[in-house]
N, C-alpha and C. Protein backbone atom coordinates (compact mmCIF):
# COMPACT_ATOMS: atom_id res chain seq x y z
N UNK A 1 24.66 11.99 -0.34
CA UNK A 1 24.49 11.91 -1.78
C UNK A 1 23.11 12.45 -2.16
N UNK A 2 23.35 13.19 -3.10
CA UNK A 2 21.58 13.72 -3.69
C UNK A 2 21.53 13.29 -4.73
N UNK A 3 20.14 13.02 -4.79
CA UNK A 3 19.44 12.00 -5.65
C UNK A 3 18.70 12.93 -6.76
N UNK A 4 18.75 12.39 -7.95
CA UNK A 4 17.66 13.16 -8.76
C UNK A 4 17.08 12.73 -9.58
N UNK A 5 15.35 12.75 -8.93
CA UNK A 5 14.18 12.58 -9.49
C UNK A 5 14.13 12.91 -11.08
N UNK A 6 14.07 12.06 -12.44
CA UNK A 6 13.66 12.40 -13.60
C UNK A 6 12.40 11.35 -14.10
N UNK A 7 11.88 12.08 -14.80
CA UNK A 7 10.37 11.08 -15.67
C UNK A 7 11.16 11.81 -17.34
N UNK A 8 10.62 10.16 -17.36
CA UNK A 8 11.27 10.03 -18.92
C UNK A 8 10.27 9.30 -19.54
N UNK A 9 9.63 9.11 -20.95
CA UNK A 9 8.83 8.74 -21.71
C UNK A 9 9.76 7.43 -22.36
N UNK A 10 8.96 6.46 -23.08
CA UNK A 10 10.41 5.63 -23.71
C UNK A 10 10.93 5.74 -24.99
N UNK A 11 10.76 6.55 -25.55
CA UNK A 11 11.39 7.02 -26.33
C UNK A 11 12.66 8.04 -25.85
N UNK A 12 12.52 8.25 -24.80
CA UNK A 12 13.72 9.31 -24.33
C UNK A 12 14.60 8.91 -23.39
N UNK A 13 14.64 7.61 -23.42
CA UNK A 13 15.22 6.36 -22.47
C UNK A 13 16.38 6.16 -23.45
N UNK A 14 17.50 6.05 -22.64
CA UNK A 14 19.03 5.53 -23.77
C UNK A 14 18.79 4.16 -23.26
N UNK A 15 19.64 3.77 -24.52
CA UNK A 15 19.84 2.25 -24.64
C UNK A 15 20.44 1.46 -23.15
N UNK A 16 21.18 2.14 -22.27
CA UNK A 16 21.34 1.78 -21.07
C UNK A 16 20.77 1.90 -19.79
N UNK A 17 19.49 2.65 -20.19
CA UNK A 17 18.76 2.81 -19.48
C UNK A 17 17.85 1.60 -19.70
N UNK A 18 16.96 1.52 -20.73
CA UNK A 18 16.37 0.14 -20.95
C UNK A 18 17.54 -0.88 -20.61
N UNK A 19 18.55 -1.31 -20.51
CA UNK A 19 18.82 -2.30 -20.35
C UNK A 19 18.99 -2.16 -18.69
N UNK A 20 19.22 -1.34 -18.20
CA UNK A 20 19.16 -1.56 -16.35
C UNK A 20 17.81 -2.06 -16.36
N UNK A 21 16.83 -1.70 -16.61
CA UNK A 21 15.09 -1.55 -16.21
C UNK A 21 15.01 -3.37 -16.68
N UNK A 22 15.12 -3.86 -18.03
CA UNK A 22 14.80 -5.25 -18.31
C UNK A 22 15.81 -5.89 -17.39
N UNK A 23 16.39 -5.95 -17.06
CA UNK A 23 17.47 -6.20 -16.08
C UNK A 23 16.70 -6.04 -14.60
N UNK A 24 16.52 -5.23 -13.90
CA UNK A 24 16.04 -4.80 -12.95
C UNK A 24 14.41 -5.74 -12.52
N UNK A 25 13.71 -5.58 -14.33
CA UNK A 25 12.57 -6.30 -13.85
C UNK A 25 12.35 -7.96 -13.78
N UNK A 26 13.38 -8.64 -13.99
CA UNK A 26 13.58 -9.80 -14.15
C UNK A 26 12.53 -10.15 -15.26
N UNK A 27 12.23 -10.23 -16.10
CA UNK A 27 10.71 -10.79 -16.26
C UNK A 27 11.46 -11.68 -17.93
N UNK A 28 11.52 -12.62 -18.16
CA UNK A 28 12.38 -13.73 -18.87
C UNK A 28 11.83 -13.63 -20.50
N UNK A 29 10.48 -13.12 -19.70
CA UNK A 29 9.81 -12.60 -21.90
C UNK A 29 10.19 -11.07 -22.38
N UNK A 30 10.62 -10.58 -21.24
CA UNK A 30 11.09 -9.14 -22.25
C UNK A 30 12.56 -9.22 -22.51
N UNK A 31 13.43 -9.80 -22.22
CA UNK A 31 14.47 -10.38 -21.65
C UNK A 31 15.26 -10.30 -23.26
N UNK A 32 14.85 -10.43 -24.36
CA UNK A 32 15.03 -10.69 -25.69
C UNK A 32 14.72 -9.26 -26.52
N UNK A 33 13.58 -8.61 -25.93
CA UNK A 33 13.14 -6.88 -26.54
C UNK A 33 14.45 -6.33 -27.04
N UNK A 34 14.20 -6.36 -28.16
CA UNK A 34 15.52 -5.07 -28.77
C UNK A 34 14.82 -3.68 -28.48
N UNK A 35 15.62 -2.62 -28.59
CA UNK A 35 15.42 -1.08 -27.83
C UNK A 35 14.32 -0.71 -28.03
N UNK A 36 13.92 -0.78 -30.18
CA UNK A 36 12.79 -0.48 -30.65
C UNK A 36 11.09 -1.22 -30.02
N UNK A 37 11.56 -2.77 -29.98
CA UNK A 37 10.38 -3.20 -29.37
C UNK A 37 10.16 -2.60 -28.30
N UNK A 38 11.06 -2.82 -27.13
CA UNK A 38 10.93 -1.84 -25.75
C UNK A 38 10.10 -0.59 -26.01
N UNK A 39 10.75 0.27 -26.86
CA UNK A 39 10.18 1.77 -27.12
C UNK A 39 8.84 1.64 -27.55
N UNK A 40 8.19 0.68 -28.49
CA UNK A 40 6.72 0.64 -28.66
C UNK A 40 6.08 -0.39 -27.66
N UNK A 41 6.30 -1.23 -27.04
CA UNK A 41 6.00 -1.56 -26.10
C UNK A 41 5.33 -0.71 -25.25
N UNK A 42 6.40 0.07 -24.24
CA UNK A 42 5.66 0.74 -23.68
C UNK A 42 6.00 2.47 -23.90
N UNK A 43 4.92 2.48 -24.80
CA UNK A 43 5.01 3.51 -25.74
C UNK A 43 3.88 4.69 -25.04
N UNK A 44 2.97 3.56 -24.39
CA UNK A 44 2.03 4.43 -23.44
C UNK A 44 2.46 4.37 -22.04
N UNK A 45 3.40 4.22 -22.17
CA UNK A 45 4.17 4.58 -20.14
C UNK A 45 5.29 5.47 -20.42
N UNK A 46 5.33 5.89 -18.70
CA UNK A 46 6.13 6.88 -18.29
C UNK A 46 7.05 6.26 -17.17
N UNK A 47 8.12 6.69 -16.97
CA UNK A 47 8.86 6.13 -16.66
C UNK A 47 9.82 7.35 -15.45
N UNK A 48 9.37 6.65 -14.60
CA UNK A 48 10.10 7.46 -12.86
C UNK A 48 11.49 6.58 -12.51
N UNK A 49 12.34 7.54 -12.48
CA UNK A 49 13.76 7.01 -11.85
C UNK A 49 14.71 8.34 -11.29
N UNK A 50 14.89 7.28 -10.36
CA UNK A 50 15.50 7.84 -8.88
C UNK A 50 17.09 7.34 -9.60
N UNK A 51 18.28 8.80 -9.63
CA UNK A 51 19.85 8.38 -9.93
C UNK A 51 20.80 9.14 -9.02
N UNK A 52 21.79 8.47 -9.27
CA UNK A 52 22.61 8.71 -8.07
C UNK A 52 23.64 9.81 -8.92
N UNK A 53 24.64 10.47 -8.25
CA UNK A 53 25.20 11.60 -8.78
C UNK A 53 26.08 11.34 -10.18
N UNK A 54 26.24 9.86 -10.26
CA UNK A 54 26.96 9.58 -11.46
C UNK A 54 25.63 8.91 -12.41
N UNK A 55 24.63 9.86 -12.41
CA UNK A 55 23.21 9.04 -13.20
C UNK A 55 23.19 7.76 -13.24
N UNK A 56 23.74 7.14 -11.94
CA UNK A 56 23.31 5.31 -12.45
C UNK A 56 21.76 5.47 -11.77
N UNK A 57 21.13 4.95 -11.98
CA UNK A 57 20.43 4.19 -11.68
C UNK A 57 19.42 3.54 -10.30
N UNK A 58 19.39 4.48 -9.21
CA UNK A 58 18.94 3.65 -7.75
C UNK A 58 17.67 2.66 -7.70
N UNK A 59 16.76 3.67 -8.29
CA UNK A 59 15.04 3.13 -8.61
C UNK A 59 14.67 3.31 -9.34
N UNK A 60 13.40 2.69 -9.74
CA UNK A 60 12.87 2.63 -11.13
C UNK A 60 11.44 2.03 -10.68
N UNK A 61 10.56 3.08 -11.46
CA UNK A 61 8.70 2.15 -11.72
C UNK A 61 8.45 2.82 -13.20
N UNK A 62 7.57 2.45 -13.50
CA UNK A 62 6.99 2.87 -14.33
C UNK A 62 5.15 3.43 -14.30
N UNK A 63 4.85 4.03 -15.20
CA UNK A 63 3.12 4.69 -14.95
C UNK A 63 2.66 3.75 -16.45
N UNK A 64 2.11 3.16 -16.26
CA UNK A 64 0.97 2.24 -16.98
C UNK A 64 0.14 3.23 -17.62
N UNK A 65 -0.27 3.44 -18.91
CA UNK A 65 -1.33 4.97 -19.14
C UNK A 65 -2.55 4.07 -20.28
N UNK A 66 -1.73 2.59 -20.74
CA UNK A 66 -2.79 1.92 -21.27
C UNK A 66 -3.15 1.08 -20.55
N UNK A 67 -4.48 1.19 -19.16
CA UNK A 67 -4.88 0.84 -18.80
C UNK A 67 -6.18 1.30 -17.73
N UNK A 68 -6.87 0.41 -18.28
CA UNK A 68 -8.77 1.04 -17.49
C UNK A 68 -9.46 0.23 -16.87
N UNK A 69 -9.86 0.93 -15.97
CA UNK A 69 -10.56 -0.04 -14.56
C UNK A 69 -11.90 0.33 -15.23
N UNK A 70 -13.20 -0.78 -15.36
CA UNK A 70 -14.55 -0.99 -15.32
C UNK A 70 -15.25 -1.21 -13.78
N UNK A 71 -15.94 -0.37 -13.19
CA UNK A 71 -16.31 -0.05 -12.29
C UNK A 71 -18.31 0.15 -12.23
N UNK A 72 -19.10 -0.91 -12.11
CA UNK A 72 -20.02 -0.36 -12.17
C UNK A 72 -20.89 -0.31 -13.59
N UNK A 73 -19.70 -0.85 -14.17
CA UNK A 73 -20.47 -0.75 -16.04
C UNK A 73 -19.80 0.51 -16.10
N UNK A 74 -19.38 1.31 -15.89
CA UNK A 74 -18.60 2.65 -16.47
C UNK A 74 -17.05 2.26 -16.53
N UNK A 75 -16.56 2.76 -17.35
CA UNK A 75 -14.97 2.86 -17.73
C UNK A 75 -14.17 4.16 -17.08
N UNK A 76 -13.22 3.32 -16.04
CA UNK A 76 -12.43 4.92 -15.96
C UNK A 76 -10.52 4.74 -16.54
N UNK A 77 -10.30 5.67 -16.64
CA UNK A 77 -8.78 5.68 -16.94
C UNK A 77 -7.83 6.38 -15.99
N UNK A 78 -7.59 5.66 -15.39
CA UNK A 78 -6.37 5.19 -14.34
C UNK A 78 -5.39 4.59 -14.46
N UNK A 79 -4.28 5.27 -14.43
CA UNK A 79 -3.23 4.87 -14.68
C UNK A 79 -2.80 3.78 -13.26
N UNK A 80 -1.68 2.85 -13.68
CA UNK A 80 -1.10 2.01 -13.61
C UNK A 80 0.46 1.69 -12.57
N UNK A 81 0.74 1.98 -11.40
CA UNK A 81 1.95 1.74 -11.20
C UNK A 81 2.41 0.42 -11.29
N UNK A 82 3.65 0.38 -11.36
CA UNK A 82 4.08 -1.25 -11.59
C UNK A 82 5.65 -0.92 -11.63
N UNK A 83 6.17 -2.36 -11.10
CA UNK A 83 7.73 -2.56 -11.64
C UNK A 83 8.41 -1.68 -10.84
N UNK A 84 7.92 -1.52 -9.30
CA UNK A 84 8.86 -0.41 -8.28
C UNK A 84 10.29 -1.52 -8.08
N UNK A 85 11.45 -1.00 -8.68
CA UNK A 85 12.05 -1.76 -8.00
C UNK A 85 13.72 -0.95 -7.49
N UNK A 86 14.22 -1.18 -6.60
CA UNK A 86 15.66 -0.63 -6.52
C UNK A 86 16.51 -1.39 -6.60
N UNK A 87 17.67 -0.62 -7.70
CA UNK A 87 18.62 -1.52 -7.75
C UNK A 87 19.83 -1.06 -6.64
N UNK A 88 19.48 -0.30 -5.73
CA UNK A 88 20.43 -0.52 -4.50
C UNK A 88 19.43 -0.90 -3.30
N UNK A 89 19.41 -2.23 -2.78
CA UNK A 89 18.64 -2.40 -1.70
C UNK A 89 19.22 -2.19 -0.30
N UNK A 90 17.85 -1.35 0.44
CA UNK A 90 18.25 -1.07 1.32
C UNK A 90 18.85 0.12 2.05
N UNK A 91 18.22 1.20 0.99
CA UNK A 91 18.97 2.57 1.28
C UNK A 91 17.59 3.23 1.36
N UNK A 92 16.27 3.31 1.00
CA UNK A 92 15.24 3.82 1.11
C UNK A 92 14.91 4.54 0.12
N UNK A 93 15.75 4.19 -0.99
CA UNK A 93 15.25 4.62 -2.24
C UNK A 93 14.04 4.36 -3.28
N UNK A 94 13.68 2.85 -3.08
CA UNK A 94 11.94 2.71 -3.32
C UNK A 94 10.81 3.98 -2.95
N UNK A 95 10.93 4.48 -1.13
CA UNK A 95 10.33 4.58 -0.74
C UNK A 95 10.37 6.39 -1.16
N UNK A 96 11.60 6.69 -1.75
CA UNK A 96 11.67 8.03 -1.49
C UNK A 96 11.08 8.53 -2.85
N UNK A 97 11.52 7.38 -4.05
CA UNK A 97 10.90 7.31 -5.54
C UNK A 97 9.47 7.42 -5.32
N UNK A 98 8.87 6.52 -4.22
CA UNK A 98 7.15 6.49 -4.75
C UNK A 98 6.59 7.84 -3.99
N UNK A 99 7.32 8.69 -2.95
CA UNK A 99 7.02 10.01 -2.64
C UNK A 99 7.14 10.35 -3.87
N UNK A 100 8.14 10.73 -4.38
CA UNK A 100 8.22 11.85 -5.25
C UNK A 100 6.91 11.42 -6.81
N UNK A 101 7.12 10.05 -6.71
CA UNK A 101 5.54 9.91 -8.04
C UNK A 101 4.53 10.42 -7.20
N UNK A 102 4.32 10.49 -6.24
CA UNK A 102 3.03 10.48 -5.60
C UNK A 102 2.57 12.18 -5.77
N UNK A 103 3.45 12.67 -5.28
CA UNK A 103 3.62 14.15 -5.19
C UNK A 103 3.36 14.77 -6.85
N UNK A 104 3.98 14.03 -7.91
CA UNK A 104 4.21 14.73 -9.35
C UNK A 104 2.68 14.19 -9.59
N UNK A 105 1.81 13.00 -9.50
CA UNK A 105 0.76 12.67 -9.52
C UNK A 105 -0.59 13.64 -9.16
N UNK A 106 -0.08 14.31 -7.81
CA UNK A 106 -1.13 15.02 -7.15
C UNK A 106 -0.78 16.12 -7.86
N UNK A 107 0.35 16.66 -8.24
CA UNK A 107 0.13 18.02 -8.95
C UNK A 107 0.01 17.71 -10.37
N UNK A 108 -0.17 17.19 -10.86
CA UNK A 108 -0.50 16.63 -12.28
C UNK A 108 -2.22 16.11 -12.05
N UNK A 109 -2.71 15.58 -11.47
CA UNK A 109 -4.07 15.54 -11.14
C UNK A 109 -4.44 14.13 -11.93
N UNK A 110 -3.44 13.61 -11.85
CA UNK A 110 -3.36 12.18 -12.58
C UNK A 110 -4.01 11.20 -11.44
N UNK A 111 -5.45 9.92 -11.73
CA UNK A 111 -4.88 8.80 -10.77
C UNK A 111 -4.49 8.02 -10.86
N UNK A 112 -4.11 7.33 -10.04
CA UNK A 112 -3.58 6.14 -10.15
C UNK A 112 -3.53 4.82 -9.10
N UNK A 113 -3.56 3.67 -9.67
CA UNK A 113 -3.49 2.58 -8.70
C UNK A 113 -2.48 1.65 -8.90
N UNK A 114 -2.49 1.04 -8.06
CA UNK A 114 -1.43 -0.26 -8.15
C UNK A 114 -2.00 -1.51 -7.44
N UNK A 115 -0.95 -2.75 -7.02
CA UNK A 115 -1.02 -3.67 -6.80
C UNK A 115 -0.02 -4.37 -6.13
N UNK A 116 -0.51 -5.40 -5.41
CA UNK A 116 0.53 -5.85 -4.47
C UNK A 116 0.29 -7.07 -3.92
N UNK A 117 1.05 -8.16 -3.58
CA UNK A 117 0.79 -9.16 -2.63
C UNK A 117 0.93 -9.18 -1.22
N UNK A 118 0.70 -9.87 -0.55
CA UNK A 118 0.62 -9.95 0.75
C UNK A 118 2.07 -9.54 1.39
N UNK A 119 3.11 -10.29 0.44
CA UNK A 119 4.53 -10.05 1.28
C UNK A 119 4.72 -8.37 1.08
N UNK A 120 4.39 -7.72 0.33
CA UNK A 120 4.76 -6.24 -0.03
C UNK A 120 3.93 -5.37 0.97
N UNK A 121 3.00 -5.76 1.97
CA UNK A 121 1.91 -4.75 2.29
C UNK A 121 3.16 -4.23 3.28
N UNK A 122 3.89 -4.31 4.21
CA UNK A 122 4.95 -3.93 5.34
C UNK A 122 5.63 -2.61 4.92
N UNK A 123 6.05 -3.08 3.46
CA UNK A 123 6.43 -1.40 2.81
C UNK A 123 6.00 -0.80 2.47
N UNK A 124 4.76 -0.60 1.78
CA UNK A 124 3.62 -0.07 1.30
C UNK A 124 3.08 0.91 2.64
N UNK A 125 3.00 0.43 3.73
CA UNK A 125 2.41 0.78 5.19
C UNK A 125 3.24 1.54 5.55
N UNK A 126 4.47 1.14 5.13
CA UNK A 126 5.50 2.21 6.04
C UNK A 126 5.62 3.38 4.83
N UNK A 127 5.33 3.38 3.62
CA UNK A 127 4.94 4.44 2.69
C UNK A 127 3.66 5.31 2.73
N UNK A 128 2.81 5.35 3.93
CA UNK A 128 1.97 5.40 3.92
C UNK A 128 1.04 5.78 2.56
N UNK A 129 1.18 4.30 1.87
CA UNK A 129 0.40 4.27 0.78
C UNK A 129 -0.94 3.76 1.27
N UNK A 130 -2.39 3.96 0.87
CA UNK A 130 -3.41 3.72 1.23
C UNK A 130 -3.68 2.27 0.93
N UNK A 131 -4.38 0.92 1.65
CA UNK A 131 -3.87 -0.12 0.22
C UNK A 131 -5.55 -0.55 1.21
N UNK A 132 -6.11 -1.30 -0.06
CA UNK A 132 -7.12 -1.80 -0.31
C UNK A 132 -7.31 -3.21 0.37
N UNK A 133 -7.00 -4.05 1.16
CA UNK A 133 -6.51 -5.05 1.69
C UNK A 133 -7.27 -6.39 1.05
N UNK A 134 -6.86 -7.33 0.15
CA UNK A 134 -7.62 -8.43 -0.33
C UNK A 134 -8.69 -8.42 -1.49
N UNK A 135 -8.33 -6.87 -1.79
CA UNK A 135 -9.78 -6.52 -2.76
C UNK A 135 -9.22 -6.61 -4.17
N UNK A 136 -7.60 -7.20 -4.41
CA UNK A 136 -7.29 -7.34 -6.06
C UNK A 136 -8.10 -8.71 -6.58
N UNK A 137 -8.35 -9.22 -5.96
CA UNK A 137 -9.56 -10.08 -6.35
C UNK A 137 -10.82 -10.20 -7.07
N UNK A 138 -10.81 -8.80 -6.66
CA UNK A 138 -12.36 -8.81 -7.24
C UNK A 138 -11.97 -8.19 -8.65
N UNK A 139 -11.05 -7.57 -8.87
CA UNK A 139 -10.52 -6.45 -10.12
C UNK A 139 -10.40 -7.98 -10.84
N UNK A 140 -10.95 -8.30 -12.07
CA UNK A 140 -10.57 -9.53 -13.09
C UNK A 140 -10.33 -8.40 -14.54
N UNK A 141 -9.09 -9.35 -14.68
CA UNK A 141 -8.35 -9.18 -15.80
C UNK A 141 -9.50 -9.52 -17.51
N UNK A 142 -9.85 -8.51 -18.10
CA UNK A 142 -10.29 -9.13 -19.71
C UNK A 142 -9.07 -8.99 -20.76
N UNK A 143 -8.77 -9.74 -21.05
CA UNK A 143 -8.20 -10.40 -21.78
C UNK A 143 -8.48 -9.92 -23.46
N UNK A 144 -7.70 -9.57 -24.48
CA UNK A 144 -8.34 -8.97 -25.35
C UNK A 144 -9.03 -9.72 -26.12
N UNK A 145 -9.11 -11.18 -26.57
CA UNK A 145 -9.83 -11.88 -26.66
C UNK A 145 -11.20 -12.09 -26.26
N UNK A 146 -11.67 -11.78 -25.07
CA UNK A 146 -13.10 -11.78 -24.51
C UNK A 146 -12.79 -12.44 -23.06
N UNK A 147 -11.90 -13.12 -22.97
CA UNK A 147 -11.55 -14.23 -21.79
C UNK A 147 -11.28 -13.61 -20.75
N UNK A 148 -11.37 -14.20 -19.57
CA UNK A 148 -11.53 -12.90 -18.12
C UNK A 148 -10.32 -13.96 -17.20
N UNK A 149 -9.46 -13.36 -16.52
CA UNK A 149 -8.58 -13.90 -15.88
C UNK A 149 -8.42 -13.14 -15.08
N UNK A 150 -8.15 -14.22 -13.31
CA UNK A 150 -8.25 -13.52 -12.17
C UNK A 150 -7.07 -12.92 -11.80
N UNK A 151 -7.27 -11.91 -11.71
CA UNK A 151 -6.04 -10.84 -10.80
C UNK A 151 -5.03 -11.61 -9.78
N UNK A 152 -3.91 -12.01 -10.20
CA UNK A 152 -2.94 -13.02 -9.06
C UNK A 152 -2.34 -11.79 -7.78
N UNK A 153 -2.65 -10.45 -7.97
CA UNK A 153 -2.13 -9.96 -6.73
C UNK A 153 -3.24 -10.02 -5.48
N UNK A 154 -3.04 -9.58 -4.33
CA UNK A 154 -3.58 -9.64 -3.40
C UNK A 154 -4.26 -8.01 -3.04
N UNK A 155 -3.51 -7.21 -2.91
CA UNK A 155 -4.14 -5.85 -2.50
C UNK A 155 -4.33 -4.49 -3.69
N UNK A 156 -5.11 -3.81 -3.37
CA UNK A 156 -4.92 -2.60 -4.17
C UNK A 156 -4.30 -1.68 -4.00
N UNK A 157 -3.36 -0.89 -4.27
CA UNK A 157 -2.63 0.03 -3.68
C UNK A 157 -3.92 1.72 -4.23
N UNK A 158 -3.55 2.48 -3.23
CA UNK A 158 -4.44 3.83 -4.06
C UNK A 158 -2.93 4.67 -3.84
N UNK A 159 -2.50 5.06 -5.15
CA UNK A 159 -1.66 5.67 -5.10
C UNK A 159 -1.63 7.22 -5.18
N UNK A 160 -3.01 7.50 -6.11
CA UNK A 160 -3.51 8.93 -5.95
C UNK A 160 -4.81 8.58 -6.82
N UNK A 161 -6.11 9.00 -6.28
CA UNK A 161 -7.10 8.41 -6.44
C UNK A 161 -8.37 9.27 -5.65
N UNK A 162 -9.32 9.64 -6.40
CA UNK A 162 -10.53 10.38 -5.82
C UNK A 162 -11.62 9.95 -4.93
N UNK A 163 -11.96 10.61 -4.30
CA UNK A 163 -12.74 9.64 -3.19
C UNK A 163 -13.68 9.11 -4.10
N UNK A 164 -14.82 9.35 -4.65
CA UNK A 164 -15.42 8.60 -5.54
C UNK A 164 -15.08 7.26 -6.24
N UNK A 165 -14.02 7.08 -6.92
CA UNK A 165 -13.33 5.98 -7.48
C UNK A 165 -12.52 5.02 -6.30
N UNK A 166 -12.40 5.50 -5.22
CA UNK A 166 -11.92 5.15 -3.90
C UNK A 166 -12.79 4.09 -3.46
N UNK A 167 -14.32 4.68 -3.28
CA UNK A 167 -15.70 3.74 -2.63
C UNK A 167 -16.36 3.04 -3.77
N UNK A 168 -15.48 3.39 -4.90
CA UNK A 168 -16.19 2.27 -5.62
C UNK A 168 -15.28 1.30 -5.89
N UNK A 169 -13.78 1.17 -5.62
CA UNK A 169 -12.54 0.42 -5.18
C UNK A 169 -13.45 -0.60 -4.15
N UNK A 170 -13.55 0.21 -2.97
CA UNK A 170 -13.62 -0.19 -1.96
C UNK A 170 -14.66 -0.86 -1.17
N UNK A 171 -15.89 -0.95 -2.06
CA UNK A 171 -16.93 -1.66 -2.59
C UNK A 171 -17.03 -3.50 -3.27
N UNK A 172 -16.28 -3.32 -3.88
CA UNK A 172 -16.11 -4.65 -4.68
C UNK A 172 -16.05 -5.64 -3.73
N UNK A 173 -17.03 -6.55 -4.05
CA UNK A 173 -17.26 -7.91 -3.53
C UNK A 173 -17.65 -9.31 -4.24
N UNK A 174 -17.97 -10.11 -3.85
CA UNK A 174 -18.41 -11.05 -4.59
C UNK A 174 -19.97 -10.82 -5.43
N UNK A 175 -20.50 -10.17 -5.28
CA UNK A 175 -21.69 -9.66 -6.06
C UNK A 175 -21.50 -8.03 -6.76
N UNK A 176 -20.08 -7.67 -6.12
CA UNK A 176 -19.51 -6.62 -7.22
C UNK A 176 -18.30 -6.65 -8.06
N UNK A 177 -18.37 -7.21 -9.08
CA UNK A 177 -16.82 -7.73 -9.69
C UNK A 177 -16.55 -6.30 -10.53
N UNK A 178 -14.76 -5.75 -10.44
CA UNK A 178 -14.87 -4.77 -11.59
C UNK A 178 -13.75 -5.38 -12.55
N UNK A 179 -13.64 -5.02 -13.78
CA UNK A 179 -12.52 -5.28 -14.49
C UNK A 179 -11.54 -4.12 -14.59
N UNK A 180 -10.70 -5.39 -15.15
CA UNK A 180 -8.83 -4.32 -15.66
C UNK A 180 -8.99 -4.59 -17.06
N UNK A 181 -8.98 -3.44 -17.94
CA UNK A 181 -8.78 -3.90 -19.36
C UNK A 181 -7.39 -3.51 -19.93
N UNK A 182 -7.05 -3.80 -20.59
CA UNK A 182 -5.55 -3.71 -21.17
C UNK A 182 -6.34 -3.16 -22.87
């Protein structure tokens, strides 16, 4: 079966497409989004999916584009992976989806990071995705309010990412905190 790679914006998402993805992501507060909310929602993401010859559906992530890492007292803009998920498990379709972002990333000259917990690092490794080991910790969440909340994942993923922004990833410690701003 051949698979085919499309990026779609959400506005160019059909109504059954958003409903596999809220579906897909379990998450119980979007769960209620009518199409329009969905569409401004994430109005600043892009949207990678892996379909099978009858366009259903195999994988799905999305690219985060409202979102900036503080590094140092400087602001950078780095995009966001999130929400890898397949809805056929077990065929290697996660893994073949985050090649092909990775690849449209590097020729697009886009970076990007992600995130992960401890149980996810096994696939990540066998993706040979680069991952940051224990350092989502130090990345704290600001809150648009002013309020700072700690990062609940465990690792950083570098999904495509410059060496520069890499060692300053890879830096962060307890006397170097950076933020995630939304």
């Amino acid at each position: 079966m051949k698979l085919l790679y499309e990026v779609k914006n959400a506005n160019e998402l059909t109504v059954s497409e958003i409903a596999i993805i809220l579906r897909s992501w379990e998450q119980q507060e979007w769960d209620s989004l009518t199409v329009e909310e969905f569409k401004k929602k994430f109005s600043l993401s892009e949207f990678h999916l892996l379909k099978d010859d009858d366009s259903s559906i195999c994988c799905l992530t999305h690219l985060n584009f409202d979102f900036k890492v503080e590094l140092k007292h400087t602001v950078y803009d780095i995009c966001e992976l999130v929400g890898l998920v397949s809805t056929v498990k077990r065929k290697g379709y996660a893994k073949q989806l985050l090649q092909e972002v990775v690849s449209n990333l590097q020729n697009r000259k886009i970076e990007c990071i992600g995130f992960c917990g401890r149980e996810l690092r096994p696939f990540y490794e066998k993706c040979n995705i680069s991952i940051l080991y224990d350092q989502a910790g130090y990345l704290q969440e600001k809150i648009s309010n002013g309020q700072i909340e700690a990062n609940p994942d465990d690792d950083i993923l570098i999904i495509f990412l410059s060496d520069d922004k890499y060692q300053l990833l890879a830096g962060l410690d307890d006397n170097c905190i950076g933020y995630l701003l939304f």
